[in-house]
PDB file of N, CA and C in Angstrom:
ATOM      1  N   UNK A   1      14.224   5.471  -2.736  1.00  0.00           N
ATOM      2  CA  UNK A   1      13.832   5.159  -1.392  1.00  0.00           C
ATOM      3  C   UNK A   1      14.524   3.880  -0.963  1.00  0.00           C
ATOM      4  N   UNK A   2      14.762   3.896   0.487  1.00  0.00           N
ATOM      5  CA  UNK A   2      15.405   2.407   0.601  1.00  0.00           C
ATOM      6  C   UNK A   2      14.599   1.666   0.464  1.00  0.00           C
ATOM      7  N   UNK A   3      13.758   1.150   1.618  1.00  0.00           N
ATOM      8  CA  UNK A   3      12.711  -0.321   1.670  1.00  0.00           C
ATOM      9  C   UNK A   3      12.031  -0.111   2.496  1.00  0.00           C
ATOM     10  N   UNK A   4      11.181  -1.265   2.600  1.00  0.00           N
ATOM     11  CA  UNK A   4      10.161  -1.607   3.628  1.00  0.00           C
ATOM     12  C   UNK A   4      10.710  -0.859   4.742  1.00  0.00           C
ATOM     13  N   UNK A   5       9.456  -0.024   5.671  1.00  0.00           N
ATOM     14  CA  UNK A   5       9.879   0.588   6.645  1.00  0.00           C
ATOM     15  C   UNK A   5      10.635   1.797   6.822  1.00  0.00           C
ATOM     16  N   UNK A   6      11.066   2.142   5.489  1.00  0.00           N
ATOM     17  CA  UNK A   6      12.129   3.377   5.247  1.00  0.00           C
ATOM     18  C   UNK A   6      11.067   4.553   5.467  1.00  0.00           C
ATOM     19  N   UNK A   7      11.705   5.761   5.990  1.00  0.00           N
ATOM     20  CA  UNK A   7      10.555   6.656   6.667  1.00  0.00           C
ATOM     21  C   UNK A   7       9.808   7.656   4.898  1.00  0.00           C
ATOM     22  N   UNK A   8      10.573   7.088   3.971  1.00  0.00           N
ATOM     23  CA  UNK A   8      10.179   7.397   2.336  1.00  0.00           C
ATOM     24  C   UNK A   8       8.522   6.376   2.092  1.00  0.00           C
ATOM     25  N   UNK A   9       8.858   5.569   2.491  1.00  0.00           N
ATOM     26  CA  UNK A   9       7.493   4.600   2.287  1.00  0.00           C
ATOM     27  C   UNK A   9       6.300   4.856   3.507  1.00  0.00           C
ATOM     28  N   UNK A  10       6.962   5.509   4.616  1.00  0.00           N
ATOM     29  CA  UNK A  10       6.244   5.849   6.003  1.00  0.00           C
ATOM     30  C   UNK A  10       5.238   7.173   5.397  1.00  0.00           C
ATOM     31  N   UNK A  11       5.735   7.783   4.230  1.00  0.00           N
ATOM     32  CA  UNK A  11       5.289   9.150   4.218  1.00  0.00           C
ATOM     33  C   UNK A  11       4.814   9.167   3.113  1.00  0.00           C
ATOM     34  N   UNK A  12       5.084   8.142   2.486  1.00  0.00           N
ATOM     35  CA  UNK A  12       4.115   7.516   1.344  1.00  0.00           C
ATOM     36  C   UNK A  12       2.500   7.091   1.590  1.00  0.00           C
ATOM     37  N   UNK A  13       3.016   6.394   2.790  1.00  0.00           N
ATOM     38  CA  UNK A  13       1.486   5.259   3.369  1.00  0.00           C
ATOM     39  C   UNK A  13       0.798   6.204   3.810  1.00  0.00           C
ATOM     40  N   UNK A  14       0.958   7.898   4.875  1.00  0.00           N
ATOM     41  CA  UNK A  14       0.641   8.260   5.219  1.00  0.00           C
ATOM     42  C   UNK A  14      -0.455   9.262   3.696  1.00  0.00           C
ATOM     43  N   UNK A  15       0.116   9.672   2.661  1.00  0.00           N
ATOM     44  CA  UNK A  15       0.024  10.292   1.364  1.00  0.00           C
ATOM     45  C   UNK A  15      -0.964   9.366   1.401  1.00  0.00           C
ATOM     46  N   UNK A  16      -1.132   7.837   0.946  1.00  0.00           N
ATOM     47  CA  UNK A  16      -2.548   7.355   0.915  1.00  0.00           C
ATOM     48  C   UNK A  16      -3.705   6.964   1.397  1.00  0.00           C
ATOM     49  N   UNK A  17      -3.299   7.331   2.633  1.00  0.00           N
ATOM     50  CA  UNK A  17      -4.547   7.171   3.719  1.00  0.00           C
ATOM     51  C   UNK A  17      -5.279   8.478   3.543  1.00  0.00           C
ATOM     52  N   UNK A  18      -4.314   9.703   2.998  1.00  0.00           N
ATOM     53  CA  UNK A  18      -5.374  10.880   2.451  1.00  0.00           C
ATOM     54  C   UNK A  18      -6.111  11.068   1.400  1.00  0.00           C
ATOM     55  N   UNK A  19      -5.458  10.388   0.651  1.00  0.00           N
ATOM     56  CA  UNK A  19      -5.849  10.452  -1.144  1.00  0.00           C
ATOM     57  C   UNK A  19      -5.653   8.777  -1.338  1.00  0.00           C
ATOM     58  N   UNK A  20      -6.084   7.837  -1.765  1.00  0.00           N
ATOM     59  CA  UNK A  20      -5.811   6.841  -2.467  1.00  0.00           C
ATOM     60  C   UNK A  20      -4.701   7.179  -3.813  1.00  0.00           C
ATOM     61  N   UNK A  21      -3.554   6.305  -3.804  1.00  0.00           N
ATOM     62  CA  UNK A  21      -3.186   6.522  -5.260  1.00  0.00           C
ATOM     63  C   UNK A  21      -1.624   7.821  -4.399  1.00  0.00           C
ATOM     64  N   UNK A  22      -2.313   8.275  -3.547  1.00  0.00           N
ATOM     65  CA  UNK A  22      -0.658   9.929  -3.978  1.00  0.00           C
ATOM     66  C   UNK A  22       0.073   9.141  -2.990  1.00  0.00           C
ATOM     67  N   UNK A  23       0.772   8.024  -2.574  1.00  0.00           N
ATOM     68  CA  UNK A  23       1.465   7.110  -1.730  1.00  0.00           C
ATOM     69  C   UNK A  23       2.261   6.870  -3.194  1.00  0.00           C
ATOM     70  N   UNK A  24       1.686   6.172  -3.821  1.00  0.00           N
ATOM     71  CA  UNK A  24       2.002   5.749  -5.063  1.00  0.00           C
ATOM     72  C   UNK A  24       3.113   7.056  -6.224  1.00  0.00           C
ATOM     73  N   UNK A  25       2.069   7.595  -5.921  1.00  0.00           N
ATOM     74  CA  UNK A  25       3.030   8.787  -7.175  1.00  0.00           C
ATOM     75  C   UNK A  25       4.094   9.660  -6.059  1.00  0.00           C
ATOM     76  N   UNK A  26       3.755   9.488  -4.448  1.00  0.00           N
ATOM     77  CA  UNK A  26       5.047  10.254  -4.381  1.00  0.00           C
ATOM     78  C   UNK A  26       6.314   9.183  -4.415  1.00  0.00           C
ATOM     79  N   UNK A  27       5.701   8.555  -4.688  1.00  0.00           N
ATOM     80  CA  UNK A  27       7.042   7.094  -5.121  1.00  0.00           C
ATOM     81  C   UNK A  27       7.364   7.329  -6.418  1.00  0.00           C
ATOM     82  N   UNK A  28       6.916   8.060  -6.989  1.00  0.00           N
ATOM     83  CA  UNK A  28       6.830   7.645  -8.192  1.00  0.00           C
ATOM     84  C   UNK A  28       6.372   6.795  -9.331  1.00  0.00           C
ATOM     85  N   UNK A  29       5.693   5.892  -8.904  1.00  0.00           N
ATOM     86  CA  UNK A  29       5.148   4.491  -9.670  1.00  0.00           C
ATOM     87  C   UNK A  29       3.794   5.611 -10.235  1.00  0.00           C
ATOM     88  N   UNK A  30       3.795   6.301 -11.384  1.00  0.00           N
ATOM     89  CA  UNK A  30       2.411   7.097 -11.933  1.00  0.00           C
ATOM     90  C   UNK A  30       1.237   6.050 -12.148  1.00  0.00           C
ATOM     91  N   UNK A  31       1.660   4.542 -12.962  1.00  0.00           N
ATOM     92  CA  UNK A  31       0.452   3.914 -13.604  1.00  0.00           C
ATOM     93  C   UNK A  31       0.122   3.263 -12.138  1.00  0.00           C
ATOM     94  N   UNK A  32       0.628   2.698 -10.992  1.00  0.00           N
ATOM     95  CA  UNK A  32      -0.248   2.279 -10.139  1.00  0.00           C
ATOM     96  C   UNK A  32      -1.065   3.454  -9.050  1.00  0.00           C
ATOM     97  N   UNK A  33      -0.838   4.677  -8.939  1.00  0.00           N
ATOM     98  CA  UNK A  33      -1.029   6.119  -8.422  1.00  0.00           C
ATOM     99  C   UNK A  33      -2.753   6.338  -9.419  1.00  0.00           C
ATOM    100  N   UNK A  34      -2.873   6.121 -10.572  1.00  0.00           N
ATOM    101  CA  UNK A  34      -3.760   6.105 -11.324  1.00  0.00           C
ATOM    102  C   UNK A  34      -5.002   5.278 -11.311  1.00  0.00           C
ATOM    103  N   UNK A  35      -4.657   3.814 -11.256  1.00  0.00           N
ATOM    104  CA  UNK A  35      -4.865   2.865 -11.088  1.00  0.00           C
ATOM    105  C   UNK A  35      -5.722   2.738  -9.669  1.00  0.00           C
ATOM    106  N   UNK A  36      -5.321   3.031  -8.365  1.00  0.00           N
ATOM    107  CA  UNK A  36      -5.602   2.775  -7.371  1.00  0.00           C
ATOM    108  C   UNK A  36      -6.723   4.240  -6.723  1.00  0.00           C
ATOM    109  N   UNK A  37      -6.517   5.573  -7.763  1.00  0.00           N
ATOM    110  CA  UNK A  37      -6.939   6.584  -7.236  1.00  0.00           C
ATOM    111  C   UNK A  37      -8.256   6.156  -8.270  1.00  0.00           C
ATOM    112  N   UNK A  38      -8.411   5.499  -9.494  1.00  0.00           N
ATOM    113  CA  UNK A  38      -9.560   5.518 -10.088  1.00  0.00           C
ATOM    114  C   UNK A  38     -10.245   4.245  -9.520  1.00  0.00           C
ATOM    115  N   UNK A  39     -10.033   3.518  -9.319  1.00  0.00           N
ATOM    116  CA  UNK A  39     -10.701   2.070  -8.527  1.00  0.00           C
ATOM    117  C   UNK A  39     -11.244   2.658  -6.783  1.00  0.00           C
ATOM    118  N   UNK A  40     -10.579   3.366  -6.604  1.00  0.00           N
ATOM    119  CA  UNK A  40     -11.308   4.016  -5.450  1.00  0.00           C
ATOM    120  C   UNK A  40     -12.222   5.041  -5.287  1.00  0.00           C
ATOM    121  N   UNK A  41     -11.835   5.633  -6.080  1.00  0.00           N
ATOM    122  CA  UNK A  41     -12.688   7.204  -6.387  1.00  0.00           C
ATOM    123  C   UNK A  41     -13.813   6.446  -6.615  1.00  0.00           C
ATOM    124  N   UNK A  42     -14.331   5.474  -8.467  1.00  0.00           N
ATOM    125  CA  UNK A  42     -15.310   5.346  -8.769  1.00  0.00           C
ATOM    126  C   UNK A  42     -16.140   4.510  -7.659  1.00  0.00           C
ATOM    127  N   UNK A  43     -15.734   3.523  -7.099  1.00  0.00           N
ATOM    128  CA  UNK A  43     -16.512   2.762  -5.913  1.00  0.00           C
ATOM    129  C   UNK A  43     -16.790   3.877  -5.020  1.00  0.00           C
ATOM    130  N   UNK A  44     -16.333   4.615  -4.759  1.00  0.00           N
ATOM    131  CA  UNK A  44     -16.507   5.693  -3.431  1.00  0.00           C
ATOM    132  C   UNK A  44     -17.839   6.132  -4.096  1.00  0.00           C
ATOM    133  N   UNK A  45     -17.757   6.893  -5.282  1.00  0.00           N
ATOM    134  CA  UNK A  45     -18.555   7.586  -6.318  1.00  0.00           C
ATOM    135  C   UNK A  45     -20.263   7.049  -6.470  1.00  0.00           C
ATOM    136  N   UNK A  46     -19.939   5.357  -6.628  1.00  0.00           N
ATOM    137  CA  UNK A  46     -20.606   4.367  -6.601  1.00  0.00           C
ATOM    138  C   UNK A  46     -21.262   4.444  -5.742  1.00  0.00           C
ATOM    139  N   UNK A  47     -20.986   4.294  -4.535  1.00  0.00           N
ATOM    140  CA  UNK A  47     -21.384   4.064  -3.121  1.00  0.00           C
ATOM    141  C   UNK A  47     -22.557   5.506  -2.882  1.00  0.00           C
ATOM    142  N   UNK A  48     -21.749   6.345  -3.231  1.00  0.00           N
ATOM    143  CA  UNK A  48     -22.559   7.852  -2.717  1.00  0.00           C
ATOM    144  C   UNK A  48     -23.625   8.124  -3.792  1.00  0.00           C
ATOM    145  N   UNK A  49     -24.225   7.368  -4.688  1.00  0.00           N
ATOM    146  CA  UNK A  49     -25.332   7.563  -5.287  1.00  0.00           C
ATOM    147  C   UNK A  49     -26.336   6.862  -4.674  1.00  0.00           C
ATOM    148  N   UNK A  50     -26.184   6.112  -3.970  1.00  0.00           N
ATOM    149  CA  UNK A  50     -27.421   5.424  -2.762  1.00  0.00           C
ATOM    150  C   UNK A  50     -27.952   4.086  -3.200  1.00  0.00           C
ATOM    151  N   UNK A  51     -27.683   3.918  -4.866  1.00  0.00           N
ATOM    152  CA  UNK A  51     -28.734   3.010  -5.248  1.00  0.00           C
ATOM    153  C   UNK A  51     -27.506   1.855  -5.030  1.00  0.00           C
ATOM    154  N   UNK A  52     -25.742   2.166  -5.295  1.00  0.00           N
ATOM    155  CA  UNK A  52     -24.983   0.433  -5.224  1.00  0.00           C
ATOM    156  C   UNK A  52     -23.892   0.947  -3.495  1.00  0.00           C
ATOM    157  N   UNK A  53     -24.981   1.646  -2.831  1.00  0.00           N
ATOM    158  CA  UNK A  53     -23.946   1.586  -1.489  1.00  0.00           C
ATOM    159  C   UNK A  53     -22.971   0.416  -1.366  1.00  0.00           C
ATOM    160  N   UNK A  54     -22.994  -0.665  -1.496  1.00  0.00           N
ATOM    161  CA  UNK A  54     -22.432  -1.917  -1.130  1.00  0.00           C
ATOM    162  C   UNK A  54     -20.886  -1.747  -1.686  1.00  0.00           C
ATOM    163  N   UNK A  55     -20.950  -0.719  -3.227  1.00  0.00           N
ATOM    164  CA  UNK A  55     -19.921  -0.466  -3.602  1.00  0.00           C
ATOM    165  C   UNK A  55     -18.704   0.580  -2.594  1.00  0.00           C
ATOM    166  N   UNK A  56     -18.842   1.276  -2.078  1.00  0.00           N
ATOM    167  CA  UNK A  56     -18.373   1.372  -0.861  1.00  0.00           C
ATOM    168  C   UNK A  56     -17.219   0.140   0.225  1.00  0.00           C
ATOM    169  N   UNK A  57     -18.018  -0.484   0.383  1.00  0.00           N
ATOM    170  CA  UNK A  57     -17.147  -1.292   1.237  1.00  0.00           C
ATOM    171  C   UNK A  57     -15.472  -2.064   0.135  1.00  0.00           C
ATOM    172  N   UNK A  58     -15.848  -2.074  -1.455  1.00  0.00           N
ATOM    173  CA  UNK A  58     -15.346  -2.093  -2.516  1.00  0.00           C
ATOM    174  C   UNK A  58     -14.097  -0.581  -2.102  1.00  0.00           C
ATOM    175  N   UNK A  59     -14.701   0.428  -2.379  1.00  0.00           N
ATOM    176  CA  UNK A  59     -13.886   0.987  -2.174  1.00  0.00           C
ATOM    177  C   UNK A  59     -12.758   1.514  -1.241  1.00  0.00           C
ATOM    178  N   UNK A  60     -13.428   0.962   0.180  1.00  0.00           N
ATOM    179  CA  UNK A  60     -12.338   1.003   1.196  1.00  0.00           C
ATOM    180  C   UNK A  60     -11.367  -0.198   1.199  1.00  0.00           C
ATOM    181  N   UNK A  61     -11.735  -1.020   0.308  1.00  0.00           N
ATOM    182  CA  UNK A  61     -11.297  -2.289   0.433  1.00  0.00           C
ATOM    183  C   UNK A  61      -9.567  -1.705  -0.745  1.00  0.00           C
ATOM    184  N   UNK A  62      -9.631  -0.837  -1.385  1.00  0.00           N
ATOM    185  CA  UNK A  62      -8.891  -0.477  -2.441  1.00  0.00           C
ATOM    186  C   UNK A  62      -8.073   0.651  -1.936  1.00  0.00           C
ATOM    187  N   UNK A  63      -9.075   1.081  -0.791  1.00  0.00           N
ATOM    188  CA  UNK A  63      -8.239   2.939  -0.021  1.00  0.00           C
ATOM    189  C   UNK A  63      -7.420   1.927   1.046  1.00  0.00           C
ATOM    190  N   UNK A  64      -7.568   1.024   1.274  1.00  0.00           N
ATOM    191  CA  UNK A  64      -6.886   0.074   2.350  1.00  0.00           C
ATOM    192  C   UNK A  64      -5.394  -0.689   1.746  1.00  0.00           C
ATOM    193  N   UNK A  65      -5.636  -1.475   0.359  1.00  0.00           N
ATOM    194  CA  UNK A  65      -4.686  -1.701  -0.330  1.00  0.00           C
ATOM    195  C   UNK A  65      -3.965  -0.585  -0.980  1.00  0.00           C
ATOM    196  N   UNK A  66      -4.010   0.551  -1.064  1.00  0.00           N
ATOM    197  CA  UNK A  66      -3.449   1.361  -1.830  1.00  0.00           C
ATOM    198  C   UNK A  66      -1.809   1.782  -0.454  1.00  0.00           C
ATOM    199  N   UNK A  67      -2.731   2.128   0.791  1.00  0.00           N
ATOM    200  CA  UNK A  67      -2.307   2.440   1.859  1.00  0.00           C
ATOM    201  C   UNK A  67      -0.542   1.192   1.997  1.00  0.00           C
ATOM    202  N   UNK A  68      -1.759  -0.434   2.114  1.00  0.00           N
ATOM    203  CA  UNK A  68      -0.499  -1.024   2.465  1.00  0.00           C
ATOM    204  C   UNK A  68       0.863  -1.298   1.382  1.00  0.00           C
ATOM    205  N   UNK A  69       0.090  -0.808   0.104  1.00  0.00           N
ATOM    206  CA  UNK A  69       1.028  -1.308  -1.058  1.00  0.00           C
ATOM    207  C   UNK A  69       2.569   0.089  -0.906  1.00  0.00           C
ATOM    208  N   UNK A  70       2.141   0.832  -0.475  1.00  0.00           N
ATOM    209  CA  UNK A  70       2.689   2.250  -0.671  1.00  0.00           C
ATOM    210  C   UNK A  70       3.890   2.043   0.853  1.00  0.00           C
ATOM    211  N   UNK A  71       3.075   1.538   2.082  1.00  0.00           N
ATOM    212  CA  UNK A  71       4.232   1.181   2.697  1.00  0.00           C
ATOM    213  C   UNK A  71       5.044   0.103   2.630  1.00  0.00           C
ATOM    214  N   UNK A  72       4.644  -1.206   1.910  1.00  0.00           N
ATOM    215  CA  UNK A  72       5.653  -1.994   1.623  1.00  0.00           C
ATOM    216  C   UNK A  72       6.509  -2.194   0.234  1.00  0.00           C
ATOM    217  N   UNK A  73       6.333  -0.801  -0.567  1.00  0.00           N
ATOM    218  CA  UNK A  73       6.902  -1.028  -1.399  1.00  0.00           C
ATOM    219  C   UNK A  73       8.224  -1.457  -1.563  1.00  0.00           C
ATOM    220  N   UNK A  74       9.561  -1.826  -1.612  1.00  0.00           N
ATOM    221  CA  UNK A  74      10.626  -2.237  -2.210  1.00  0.00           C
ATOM    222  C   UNK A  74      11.265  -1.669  -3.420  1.00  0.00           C
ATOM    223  N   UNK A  75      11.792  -0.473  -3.624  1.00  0.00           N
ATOM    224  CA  UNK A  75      12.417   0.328  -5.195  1.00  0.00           C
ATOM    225  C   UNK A  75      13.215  -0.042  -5.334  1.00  0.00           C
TER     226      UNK A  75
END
């Protein structure tokens, strides 16, 4: 991919605003794709059992970084 802004990282960012983490692996980077889909999932997971809702805001906080990391990546 070229860089920042390249329509490869555009369609990346877009990949993680659906899934946390698949921004990442369609880049290719697998261990941060992993990384960012399990730190989100489990807070999401967290959140939807009722008793640590708070974990939630945790997890958008991670579906948010996953998003911007994926469009500014640099390969």
């Amino acid at each position: 991919m070229s860089g920042q802004g390249s329509g490869g990282n555009v369609l990346a960012a877009i990949c993680s605003f659906i899934v946390p983490g698949l921004g990442q692996l369609v880049q290719g980077r697998i261990l941060a794709a992993i990384i960012f889909f399990i730190l989100a999932g489990v807070n999401y997971s967290l959140a939807a059992t009722g008793f640590l809702f708070f974990m939630g805001l945790f997890g958008f906080i991670f579906h948010v970084w996953s998003i911007i990391d994926a469009a500014r990546y640099r390969g």
